[in-house]
N, C-alpha and C. Protein backbone atom coordinates (compact mmCIF):
# COMPACT_ATOMS: atom_id res chain seq x y z
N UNK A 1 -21.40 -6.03 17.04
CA UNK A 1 -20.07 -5.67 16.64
C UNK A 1 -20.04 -4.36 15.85
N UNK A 2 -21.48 -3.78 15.45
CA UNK A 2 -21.33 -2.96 14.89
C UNK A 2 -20.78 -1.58 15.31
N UNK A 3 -21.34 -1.42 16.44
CA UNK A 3 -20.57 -0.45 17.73
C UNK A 3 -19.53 -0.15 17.97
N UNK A 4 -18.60 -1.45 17.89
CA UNK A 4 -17.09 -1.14 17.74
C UNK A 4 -16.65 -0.66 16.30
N UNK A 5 -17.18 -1.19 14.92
CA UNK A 5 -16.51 -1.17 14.02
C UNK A 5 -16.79 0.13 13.53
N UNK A 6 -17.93 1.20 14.27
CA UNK A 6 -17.85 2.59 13.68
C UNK A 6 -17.19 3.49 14.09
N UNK A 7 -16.74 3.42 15.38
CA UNK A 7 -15.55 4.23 15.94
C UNK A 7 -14.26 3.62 15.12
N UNK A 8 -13.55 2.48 15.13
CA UNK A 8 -12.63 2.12 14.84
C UNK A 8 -12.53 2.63 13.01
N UNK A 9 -13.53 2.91 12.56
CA UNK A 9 -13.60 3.05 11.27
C UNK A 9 -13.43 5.17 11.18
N UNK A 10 -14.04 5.79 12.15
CA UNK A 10 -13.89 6.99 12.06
C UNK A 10 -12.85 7.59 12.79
N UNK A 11 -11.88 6.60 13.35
CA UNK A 11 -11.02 6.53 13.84
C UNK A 11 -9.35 6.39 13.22
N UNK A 12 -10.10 5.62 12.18
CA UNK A 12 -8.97 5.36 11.34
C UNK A 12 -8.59 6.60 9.97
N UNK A 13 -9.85 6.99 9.79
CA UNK A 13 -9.84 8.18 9.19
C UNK A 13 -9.13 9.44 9.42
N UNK A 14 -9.71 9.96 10.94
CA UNK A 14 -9.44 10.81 11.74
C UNK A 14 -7.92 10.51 11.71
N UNK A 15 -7.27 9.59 11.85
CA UNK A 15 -5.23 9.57 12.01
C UNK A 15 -5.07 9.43 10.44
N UNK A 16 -5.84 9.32 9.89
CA UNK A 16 -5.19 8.66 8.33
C UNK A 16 -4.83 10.41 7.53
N UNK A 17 -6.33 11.26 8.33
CA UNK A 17 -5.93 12.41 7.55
C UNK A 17 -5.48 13.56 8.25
N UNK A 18 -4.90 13.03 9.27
CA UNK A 18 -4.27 13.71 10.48
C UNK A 18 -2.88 13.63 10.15
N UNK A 19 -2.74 12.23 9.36
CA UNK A 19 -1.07 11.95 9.12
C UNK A 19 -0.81 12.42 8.11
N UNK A 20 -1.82 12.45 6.87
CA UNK A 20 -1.86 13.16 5.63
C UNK A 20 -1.17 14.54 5.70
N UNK A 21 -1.77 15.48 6.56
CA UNK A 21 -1.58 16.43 6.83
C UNK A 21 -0.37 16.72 7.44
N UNK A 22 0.50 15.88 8.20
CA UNK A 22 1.50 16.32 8.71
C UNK A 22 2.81 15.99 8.04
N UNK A 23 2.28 14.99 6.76
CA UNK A 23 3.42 14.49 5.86
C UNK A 23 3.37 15.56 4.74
N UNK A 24 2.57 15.91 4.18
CA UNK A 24 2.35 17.45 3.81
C UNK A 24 2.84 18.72 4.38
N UNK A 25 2.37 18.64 5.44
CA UNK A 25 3.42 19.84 6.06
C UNK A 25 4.50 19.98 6.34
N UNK A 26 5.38 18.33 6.21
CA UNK A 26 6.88 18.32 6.90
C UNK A 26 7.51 19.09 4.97
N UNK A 27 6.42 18.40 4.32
CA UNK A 27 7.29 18.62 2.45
C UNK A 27 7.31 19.92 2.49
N UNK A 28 6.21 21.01 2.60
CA UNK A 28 6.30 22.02 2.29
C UNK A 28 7.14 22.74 3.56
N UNK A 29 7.57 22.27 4.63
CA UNK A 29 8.76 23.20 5.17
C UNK A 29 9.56 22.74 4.59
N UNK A 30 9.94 21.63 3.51
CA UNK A 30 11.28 20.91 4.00
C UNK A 30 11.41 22.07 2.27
N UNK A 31 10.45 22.57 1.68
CA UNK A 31 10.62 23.35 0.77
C UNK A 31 10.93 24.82 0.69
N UNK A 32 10.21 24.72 1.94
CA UNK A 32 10.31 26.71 2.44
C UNK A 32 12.04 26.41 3.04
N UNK A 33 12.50 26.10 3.38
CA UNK A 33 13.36 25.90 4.69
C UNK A 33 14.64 25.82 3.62
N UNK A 34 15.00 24.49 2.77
CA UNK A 34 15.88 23.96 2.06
C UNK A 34 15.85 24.13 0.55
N UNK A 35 14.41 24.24 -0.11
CA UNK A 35 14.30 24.41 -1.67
C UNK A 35 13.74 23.08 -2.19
N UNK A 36 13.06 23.29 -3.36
CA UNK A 36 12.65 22.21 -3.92
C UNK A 36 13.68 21.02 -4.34
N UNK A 37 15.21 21.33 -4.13
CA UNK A 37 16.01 20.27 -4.49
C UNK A 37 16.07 19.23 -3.81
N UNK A 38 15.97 20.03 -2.64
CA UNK A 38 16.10 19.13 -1.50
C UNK A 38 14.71 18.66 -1.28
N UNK A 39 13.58 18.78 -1.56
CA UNK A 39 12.35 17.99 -1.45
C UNK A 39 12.40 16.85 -2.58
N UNK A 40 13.36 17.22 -3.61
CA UNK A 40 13.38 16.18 -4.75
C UNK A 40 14.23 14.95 -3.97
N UNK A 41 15.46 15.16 -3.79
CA UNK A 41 16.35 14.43 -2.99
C UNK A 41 15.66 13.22 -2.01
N UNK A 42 14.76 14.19 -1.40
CA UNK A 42 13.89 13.16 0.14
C UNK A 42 13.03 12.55 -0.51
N UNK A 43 12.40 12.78 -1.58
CA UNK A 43 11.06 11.92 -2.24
C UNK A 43 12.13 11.14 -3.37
N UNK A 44 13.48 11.19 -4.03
CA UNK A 44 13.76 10.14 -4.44
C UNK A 44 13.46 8.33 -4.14
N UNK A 45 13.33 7.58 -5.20
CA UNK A 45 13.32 6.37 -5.07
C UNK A 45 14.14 5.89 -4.01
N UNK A 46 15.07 6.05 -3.72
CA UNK A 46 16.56 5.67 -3.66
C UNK A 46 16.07 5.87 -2.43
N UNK A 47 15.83 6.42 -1.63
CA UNK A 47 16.13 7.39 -0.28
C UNK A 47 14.91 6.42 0.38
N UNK A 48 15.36 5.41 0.65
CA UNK A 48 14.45 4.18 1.67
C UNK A 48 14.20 4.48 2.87
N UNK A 49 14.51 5.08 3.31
CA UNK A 49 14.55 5.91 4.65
C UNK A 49 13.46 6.51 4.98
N UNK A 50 13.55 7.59 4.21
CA UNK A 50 12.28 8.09 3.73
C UNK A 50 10.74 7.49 3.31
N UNK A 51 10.93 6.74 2.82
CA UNK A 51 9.54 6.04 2.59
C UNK A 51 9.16 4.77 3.31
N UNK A 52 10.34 4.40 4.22
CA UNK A 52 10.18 3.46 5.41
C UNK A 52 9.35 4.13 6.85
N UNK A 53 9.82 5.58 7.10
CA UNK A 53 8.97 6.53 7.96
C UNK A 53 7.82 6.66 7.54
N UNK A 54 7.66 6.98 6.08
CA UNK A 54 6.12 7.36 5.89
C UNK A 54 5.45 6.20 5.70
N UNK A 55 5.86 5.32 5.53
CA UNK A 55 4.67 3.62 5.64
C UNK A 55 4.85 3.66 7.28
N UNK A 56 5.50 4.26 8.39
CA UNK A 56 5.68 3.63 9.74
C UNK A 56 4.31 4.65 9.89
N UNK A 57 4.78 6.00 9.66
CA UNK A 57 3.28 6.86 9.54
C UNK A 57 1.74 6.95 9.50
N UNK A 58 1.96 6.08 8.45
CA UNK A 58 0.74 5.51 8.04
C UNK A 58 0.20 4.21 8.66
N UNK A 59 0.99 3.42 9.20
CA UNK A 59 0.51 2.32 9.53
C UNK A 59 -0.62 2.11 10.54
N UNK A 60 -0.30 2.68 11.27
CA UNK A 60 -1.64 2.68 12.21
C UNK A 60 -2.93 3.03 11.83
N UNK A 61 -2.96 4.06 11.29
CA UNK A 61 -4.02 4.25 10.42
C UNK A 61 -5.48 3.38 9.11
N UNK A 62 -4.03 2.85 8.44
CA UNK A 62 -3.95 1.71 7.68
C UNK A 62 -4.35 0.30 8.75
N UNK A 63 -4.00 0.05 9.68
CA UNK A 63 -4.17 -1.00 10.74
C UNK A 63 -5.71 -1.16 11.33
N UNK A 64 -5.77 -0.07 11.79
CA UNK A 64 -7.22 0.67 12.11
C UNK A 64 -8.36 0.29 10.86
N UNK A 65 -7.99 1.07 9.50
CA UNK A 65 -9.20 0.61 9.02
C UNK A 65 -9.39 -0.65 8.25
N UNK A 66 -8.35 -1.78 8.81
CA UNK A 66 -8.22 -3.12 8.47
C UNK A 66 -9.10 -3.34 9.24
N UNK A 67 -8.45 -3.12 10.43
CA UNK A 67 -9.25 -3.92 11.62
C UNK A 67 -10.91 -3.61 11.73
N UNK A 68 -11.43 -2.56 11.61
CA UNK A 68 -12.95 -1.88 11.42
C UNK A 68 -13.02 -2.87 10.49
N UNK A 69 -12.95 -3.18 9.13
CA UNK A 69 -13.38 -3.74 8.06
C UNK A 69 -13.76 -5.14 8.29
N UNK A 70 -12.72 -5.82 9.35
CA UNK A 70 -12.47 -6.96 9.67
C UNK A 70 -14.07 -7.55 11.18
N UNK A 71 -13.60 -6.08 11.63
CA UNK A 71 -14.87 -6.21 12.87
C UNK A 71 -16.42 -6.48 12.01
N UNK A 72 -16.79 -5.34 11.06
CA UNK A 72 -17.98 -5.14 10.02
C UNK A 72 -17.95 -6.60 9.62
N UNK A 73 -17.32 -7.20 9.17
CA UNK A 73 -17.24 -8.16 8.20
C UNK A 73 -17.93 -9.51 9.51
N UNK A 74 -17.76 -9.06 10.23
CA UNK A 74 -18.18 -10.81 11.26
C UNK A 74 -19.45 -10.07 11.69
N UNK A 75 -20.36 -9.38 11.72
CA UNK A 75 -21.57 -9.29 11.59
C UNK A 75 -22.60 -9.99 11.03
């Protein structure tokens, strides 16, 4: 099982900081583009919307290195 759980594990990485990167890059246009008010606005508490996309973002990622952990673990 170990075979599977090292791809699935460098796998999960590979999207985790793939997504990192693109949630980073949406902030800093959404700063170049609109201003820091409006980056305050979208990262408010309040603004569920917003942080419902970036957990949808992340999830796979997050899923991935469950599942690797889960594969490792029955070894």
């Amino acid at each position: 099982m170990k075979i599977i759980a090292k791809p699935l594990h460098v796998l999960a990485i590979a999207y985790l900081t793939a997504a990192g990167l693109f949630i980073v890059a949406s902030y800093a246009a959404v700063v170049w583009s609109e201003g820091w008010w409006k980056l305050t606005e979208l990262l408010s508490p309040f603004n569920v919307i917003n942080w419902a996309v970036t957990v949808a973002t992340l999830a796979p990622g997050i899923a991935l290195q469950i599942a690797s952990e889960r594969v490792a673990a029955r070894i």
